[in-house]
N, C-alpha and C. Protein backbone atom coordinates (compact mmCIF):
# COMPACT_ATOMS: atom_id res chain seq x y z
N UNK A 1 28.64 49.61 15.18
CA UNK A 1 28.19 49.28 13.85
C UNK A 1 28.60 47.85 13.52
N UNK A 2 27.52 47.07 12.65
CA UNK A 2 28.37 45.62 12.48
C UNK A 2 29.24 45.62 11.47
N UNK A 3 29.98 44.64 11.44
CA UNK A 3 30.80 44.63 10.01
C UNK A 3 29.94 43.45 8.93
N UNK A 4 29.96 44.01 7.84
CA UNK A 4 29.29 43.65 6.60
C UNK A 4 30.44 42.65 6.19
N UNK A 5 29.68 41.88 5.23
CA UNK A 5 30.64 40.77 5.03
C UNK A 5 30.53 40.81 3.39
N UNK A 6 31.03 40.76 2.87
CA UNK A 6 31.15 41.22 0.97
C UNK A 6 31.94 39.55 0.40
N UNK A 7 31.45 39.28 -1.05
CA UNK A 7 31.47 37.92 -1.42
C UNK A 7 32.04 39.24 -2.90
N UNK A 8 33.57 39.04 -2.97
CA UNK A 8 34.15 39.39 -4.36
C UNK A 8 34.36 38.49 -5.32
N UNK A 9 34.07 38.12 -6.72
CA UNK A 9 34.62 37.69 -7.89
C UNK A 9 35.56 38.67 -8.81
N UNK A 10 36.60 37.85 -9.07
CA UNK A 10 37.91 38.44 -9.78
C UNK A 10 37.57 37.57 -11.23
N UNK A 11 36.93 37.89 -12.12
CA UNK A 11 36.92 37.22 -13.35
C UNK A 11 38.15 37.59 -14.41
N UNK A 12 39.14 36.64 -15.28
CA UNK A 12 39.83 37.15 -16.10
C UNK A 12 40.19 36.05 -17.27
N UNK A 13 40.93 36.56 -17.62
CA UNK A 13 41.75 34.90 -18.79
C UNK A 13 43.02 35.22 -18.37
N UNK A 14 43.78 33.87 -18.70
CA UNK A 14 45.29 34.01 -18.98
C UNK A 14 45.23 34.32 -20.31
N UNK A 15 46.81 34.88 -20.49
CA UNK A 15 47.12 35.04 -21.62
C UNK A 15 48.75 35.05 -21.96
N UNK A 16 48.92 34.51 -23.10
CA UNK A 16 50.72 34.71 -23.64
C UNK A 16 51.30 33.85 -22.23
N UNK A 17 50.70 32.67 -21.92
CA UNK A 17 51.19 31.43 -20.94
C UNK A 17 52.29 31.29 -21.69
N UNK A 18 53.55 30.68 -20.85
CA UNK A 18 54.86 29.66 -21.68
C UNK A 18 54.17 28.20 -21.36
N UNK A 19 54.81 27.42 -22.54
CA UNK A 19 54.24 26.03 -22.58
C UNK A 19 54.71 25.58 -20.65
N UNK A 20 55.58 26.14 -19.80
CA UNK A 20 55.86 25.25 -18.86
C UNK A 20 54.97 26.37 -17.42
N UNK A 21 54.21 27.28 -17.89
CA UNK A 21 53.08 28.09 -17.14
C UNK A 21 51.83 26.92 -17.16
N UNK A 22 51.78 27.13 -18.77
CA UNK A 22 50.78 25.90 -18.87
C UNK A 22 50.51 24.65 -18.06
N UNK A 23 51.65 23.90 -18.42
CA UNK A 23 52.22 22.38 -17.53
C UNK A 23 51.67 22.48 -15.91
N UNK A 24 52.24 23.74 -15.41
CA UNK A 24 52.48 23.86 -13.89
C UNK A 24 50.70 24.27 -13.81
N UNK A 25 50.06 25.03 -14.46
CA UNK A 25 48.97 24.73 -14.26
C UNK A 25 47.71 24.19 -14.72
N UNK A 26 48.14 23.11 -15.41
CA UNK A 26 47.21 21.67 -15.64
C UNK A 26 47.61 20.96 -14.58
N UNK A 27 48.55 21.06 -14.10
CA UNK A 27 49.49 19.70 -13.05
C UNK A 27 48.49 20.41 -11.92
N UNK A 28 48.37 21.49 -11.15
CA UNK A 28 47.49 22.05 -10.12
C UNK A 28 45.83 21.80 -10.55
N UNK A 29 45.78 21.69 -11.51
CA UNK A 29 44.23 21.53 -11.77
C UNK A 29 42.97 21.16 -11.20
N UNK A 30 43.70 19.96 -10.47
CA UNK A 30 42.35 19.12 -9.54
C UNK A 30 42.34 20.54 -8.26
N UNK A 31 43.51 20.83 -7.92
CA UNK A 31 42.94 21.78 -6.84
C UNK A 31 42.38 22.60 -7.16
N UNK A 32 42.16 23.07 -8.16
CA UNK A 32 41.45 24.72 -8.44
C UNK A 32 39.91 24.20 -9.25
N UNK A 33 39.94 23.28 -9.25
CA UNK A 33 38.46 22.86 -9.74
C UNK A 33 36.98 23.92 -9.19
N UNK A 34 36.35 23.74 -9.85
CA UNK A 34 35.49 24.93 -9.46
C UNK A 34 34.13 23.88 -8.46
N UNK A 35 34.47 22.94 -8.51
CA UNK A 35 34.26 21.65 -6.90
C UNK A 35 34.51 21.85 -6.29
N UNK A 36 36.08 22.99 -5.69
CA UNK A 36 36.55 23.53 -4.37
C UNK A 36 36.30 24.67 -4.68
N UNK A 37 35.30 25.37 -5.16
CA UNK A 37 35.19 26.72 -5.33
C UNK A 37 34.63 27.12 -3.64
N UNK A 38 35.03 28.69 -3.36
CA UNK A 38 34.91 28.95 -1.78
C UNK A 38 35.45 30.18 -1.98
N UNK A 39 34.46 31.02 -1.15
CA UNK A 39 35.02 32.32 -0.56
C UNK A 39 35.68 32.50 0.65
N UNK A 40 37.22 32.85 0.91
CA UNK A 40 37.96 32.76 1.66
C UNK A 40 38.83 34.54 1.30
N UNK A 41 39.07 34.68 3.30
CA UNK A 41 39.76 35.95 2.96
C UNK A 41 41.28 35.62 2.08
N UNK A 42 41.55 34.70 1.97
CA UNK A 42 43.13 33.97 1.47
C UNK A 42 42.71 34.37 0.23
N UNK A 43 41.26 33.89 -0.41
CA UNK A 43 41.18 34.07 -1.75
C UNK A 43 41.52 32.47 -2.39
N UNK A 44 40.56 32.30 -3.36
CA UNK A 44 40.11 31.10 -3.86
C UNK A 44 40.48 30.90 -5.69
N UNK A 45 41.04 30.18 -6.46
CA UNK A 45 41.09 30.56 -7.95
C UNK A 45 40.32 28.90 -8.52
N UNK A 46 39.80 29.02 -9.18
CA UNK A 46 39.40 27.79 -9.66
C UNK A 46 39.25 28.53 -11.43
N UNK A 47 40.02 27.42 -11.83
CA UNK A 47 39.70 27.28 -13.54
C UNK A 47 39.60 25.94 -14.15
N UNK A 48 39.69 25.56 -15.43
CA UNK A 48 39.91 24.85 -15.93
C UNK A 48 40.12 25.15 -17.80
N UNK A 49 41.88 25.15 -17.35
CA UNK A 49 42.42 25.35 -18.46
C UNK A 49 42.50 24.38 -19.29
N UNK A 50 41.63 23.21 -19.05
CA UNK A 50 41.81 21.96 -20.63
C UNK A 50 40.73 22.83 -21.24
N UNK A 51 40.01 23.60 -20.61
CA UNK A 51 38.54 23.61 -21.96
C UNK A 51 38.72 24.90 -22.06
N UNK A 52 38.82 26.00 -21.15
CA UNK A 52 38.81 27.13 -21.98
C UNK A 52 39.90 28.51 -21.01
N UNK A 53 40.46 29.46 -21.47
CA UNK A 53 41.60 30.45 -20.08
C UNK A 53 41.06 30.99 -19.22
N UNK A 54 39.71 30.60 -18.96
CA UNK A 54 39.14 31.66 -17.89
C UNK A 54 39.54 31.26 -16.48
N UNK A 55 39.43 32.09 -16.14
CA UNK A 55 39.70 31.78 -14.54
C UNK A 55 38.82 32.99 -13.45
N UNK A 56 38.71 32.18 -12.21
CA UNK A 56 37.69 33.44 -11.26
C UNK A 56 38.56 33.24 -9.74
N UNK A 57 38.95 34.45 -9.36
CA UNK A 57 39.33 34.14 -7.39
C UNK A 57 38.23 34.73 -6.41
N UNK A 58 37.75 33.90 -5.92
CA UNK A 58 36.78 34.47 -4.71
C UNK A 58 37.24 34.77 -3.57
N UNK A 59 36.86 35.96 -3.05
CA UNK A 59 37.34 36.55 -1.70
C UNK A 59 36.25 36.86 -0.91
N UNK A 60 36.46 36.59 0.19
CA UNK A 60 35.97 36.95 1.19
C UNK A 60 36.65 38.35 2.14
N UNK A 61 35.70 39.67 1.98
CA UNK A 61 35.96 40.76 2.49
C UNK A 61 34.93 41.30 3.37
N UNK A 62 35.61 42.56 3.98
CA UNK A 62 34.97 43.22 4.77
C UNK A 62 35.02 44.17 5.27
N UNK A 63 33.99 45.38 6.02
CA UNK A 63 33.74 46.36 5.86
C UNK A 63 32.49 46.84 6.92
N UNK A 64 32.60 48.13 7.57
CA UNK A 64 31.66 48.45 8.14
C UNK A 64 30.16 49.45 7.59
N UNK A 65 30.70 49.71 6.28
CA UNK A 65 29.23 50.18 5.54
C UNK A 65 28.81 49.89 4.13
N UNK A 66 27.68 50.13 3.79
CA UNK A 66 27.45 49.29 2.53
C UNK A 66 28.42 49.66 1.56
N UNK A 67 28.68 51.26 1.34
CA UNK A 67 29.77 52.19 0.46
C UNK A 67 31.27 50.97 0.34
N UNK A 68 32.07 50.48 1.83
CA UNK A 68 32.95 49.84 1.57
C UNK A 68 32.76 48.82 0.91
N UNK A 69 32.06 48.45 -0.18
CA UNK A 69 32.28 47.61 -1.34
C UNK A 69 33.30 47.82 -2.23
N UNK A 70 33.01 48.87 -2.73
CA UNK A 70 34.37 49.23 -2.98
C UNK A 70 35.45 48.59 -3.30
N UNK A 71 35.72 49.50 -1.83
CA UNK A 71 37.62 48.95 -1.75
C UNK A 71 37.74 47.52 -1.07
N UNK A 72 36.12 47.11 -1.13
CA UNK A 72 36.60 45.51 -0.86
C UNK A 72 37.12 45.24 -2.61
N UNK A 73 36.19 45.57 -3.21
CA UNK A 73 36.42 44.91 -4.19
C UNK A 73 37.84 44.85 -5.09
N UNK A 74 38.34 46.74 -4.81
CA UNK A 74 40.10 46.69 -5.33
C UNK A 74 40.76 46.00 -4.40
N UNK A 75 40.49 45.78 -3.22
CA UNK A 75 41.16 45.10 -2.61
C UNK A 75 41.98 43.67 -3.02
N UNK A 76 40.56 42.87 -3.35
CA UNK A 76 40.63 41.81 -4.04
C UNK A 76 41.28 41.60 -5.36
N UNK A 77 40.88 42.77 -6.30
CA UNK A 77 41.63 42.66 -7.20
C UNK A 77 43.26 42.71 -6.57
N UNK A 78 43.49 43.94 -6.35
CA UNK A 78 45.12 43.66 -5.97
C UNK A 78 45.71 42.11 -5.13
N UNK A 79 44.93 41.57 -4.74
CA UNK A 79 45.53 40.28 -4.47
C UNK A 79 45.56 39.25 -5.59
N UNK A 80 44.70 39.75 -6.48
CA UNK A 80 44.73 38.62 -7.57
C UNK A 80 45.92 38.93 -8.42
N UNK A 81 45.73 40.36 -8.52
CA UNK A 81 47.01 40.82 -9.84
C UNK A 81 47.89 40.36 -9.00
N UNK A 82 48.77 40.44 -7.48
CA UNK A 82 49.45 40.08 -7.08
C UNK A 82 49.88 38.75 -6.77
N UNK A 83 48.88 37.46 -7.08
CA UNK A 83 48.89 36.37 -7.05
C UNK A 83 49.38 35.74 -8.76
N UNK A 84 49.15 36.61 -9.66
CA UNK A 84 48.90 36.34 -11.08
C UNK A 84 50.99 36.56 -11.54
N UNK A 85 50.89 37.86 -11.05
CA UNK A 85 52.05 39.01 -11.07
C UNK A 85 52.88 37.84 -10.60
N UNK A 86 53.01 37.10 -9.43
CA UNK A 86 54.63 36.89 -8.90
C UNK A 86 54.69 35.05 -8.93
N UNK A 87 53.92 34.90 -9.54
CA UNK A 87 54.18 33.65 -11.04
C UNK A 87 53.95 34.10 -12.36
N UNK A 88 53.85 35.07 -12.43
CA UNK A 88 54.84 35.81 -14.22
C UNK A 88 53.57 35.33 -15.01
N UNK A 89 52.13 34.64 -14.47
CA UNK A 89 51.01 34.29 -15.32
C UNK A 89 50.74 36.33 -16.04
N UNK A 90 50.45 35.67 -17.30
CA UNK A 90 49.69 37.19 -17.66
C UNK A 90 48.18 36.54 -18.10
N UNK A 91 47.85 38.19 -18.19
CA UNK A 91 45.85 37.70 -17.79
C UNK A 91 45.65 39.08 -18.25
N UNK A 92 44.53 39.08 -18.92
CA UNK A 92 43.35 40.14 -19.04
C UNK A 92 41.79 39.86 -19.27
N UNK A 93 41.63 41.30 -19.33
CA UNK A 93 40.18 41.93 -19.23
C UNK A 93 39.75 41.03 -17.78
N UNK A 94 40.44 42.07 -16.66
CA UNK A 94 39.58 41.15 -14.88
C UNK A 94 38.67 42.06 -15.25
N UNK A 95 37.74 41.66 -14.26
CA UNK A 95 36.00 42.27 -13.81
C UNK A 95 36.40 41.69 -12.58
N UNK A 96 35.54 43.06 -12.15
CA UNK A 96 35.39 42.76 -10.47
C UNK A 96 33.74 42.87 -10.47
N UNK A 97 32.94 41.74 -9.93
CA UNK A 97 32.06 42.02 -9.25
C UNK A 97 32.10 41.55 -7.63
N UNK A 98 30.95 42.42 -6.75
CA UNK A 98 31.09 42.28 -5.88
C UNK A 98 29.40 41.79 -5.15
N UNK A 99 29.49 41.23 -4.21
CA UNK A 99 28.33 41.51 -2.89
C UNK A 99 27.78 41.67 -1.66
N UNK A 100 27.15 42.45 -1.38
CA UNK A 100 27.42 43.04 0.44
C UNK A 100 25.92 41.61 0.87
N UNK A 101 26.42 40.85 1.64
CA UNK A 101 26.16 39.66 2.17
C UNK A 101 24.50 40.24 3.01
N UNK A 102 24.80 41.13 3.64
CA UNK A 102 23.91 41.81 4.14
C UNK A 102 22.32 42.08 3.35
N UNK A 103 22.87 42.13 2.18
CA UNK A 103 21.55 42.86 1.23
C UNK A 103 21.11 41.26 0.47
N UNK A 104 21.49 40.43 0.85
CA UNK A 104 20.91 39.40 0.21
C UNK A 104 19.48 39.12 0.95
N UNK A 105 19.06 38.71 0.15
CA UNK A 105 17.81 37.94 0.76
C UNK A 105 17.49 36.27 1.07
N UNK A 106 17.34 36.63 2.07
CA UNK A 106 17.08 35.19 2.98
C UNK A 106 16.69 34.02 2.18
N UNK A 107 16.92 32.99 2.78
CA UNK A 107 16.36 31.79 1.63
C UNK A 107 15.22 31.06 2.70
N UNK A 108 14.40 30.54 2.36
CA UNK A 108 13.60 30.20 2.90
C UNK A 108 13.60 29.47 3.84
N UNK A 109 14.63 28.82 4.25
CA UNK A 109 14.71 27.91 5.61
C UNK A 109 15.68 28.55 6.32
N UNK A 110 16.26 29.86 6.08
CA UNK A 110 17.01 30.77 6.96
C UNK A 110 15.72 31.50 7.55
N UNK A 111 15.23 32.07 6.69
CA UNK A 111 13.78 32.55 7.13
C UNK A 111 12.73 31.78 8.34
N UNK A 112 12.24 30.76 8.28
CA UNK A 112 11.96 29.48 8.96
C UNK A 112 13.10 29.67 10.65
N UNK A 113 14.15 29.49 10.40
CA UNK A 113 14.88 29.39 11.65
C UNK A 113 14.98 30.99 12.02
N UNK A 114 14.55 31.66 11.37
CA UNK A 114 14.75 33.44 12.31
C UNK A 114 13.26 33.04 13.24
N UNK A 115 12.16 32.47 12.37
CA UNK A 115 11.12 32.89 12.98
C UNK A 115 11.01 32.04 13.97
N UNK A 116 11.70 30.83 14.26
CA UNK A 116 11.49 30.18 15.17
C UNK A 116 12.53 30.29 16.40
N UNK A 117 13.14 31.02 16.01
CA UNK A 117 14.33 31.20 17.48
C UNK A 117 13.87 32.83 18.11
């Protein structure tokens, strides 16, 4: 069977930051720009806390049937709460959406190179 490849979003806000949560992440800012946005199994966070608390981590997961969406997707969450959790950031209302890579549809010059190879 192949393994499916799943594209997770962790959507949330911070919340009840200390002014020096804050600091430490405006000072990280340029890295988490949503310019380096990327799905990675490490997991990806891009925000920008001058304009508003949202924040999103993209993961890259995986799985051998369409059903394991899923627990790709808690998966992901638990790395985020666990990324959020052990720098003391607090955050609510996450959403998890997810997508099985598989069920997308081709874009037209992927299409083009199937038919020609």
């Amino acid at each position: 069977m192949d393994e499916r490849t799943f594209r997770v979003m962790i959507r949330g806000s911070f919340d009840a930051l200390t002014d020096e949560q804050r600091a430490a992440l405006l000072a990280e800012a340029a890295e988490h720009d949503v310019l380096n946005a990327a799905f990675t199994p490490e997991g990806r966070l891009t925000y920008d806390l001058s304009m508003r608390p949202f924040f999103t981590f993209r993961y890259l997961e995986h799985g051998e049937r369409e059903e394991d969406i899923v627990a790709a997707g808690e998966r992901a969450q638990a790395k985020a709460e666990l990324w959020l959790g052990e720098r003391g950031y607090g955050y609510k209302r996450l959403k998890v959406s997810a997508e099985d890579m598989a069920l997308m549809p081709l874009a037209k010059r992927q299409r083009k190179a199937q038919a020609a190879g």
